[in-house]
N, C-alpha and C. Protein backbone atom coordinates (compact mmCIF):
# COMPACT_ATOMS: atom_id res chain seq x y z
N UNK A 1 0.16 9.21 8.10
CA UNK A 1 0.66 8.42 6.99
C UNK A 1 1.54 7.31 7.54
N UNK A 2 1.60 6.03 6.80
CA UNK A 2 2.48 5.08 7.16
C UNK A 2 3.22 4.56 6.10
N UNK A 3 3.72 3.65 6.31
CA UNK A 3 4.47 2.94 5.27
C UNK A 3 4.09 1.44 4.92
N UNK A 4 4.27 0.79 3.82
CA UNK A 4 4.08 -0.52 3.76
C UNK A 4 5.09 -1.22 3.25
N UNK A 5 4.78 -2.65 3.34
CA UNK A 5 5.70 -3.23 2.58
C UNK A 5 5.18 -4.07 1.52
N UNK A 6 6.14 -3.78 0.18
CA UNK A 6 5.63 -4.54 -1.19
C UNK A 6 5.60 -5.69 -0.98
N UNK A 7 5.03 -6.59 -0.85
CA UNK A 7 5.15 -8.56 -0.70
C UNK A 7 5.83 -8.76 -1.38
N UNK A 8 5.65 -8.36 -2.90
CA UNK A 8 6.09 -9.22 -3.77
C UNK A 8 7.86 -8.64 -4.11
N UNK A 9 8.29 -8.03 -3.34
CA UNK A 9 9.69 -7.58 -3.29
C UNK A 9 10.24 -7.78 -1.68
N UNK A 10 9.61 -8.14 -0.95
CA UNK A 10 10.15 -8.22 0.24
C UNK A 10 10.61 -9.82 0.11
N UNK A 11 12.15 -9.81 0.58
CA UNK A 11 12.95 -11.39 0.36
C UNK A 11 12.67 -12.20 2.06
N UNK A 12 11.85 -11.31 3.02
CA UNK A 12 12.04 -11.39 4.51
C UNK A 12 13.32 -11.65 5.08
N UNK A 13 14.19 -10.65 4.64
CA UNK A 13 15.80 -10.74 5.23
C UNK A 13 15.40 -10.57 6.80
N UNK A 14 14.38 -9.40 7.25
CA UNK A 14 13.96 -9.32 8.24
C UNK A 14 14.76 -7.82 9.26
N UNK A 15 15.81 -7.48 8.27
CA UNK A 15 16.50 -5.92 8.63
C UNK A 15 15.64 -4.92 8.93
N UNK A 16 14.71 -4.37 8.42
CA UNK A 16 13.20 -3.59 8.47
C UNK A 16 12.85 -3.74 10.24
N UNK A 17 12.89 -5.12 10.42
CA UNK A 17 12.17 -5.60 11.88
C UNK A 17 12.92 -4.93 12.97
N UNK A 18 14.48 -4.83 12.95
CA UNK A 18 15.08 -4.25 14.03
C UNK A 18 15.12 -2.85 14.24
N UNK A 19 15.32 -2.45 12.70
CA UNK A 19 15.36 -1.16 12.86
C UNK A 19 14.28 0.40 13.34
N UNK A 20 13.00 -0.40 13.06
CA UNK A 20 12.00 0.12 13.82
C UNK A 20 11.68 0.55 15.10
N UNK A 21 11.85 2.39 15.32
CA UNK A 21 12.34 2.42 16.64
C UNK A 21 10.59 2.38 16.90
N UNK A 22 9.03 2.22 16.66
CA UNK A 22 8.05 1.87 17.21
C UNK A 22 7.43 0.68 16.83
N UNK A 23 8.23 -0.45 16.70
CA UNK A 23 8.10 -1.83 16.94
C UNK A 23 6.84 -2.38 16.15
N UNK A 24 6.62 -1.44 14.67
CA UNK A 24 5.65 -1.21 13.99
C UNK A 24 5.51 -2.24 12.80
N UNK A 25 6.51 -3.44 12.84
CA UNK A 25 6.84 -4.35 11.82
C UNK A 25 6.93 -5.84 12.81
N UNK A 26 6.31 -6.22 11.87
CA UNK A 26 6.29 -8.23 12.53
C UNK A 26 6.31 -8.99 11.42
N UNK A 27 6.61 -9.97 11.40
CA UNK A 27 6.48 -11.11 10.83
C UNK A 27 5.12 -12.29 10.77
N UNK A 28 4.55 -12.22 9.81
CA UNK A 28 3.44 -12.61 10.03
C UNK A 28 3.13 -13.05 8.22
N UNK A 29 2.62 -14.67 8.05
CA UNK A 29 1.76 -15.08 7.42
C UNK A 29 3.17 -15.01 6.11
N UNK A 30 4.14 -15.73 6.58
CA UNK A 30 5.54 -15.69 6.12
C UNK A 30 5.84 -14.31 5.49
N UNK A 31 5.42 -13.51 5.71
CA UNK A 31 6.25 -12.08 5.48
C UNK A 31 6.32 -10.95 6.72
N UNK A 32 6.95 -9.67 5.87
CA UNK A 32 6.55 -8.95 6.61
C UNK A 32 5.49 -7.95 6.50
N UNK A 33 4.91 -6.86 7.67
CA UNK A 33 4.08 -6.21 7.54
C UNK A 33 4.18 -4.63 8.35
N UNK A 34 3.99 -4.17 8.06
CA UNK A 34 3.82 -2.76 9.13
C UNK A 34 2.49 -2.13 9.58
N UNK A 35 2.17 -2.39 10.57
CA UNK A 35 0.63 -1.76 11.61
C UNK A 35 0.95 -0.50 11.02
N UNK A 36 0.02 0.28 10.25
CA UNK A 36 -0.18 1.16 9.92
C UNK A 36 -0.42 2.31 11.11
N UNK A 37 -1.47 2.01 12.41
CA UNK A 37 -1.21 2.21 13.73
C UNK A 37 -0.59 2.61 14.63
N UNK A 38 1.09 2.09 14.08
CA UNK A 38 2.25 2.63 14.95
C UNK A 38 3.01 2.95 14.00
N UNK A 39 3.25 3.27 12.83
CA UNK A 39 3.41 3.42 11.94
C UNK A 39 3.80 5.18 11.89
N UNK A 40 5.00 5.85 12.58
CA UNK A 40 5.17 7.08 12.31
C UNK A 40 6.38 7.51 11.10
N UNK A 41 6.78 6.71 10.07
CA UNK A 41 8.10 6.82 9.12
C UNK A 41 8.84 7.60 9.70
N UNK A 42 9.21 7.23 11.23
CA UNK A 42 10.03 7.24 11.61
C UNK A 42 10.53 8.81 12.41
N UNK A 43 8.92 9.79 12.09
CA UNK A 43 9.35 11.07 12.60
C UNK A 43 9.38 10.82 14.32
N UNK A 44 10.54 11.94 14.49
CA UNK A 44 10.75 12.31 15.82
C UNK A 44 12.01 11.43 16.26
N UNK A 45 12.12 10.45 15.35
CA UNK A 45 13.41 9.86 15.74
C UNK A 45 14.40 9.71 14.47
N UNK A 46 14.08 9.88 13.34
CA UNK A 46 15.39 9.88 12.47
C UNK A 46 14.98 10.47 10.95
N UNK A 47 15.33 10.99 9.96
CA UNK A 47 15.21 11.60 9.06
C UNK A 47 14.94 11.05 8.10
N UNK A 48 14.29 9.85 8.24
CA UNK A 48 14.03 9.04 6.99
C UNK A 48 13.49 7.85 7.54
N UNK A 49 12.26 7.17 6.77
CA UNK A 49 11.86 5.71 7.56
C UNK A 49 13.03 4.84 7.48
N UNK A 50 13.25 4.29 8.49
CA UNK A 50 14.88 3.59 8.89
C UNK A 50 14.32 1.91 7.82
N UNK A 51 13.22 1.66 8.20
CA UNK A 51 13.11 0.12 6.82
C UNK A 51 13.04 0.16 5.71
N UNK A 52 12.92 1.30 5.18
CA UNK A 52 13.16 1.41 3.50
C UNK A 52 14.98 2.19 3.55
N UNK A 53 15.50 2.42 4.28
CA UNK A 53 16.89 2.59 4.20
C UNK A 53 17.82 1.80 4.64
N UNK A 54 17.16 0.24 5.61
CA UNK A 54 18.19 -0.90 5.62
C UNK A 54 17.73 -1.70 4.41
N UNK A 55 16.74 -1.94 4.36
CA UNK A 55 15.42 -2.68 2.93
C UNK A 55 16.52 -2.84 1.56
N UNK A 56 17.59 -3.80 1.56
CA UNK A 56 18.23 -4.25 0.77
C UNK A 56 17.48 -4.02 -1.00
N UNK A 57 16.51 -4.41 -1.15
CA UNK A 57 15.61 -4.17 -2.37
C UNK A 57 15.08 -3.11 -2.73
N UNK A 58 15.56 -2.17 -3.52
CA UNK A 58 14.49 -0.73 -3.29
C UNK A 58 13.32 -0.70 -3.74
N UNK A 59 12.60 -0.28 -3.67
CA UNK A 59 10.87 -0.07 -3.36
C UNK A 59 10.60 -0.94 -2.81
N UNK A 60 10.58 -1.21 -2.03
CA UNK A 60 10.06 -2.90 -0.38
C UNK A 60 9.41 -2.03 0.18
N UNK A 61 9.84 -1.20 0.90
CA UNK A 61 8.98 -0.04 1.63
C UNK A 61 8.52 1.19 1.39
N UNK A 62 7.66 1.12 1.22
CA UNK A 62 6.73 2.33 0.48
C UNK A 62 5.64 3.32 1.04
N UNK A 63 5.26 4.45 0.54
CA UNK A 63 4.00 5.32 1.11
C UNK A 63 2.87 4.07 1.13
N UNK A 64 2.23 4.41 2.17
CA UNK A 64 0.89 3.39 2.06
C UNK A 64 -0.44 3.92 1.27
């Protein structure tokens, strides 16, 4: 399972981008996006997907 991001709620503050400890978010096609690919919500390293818990807007990052 991965996560995505809503377009139409994402402001591209760009917080999501750092916090990704598998470098699973870019900037692309003026937003952002998450490779579904590398895309682990964050298991094995923290208890919650870390871009829907900096993600200023709630629901930006979502189940895919």
């Amino acid at each position: 399972m991965s996560l995505k991001i809503v377009v139409e709620n994402c402001t591209v503050c760009g917080a999501c981008e750092f916090e990704c400890p598998n470098a699973a978010i870019r900037f692309e096609s003026d937003t952002y996006i998450i490779d579904p690919s590398l895309c682990t919500e964050c298991e094995g390293h923290a208890d919650n997907p870390q871009c829907a818990e900096v993600c200023p807007v709630p629901d930006t990052c979502v189940a895919a």
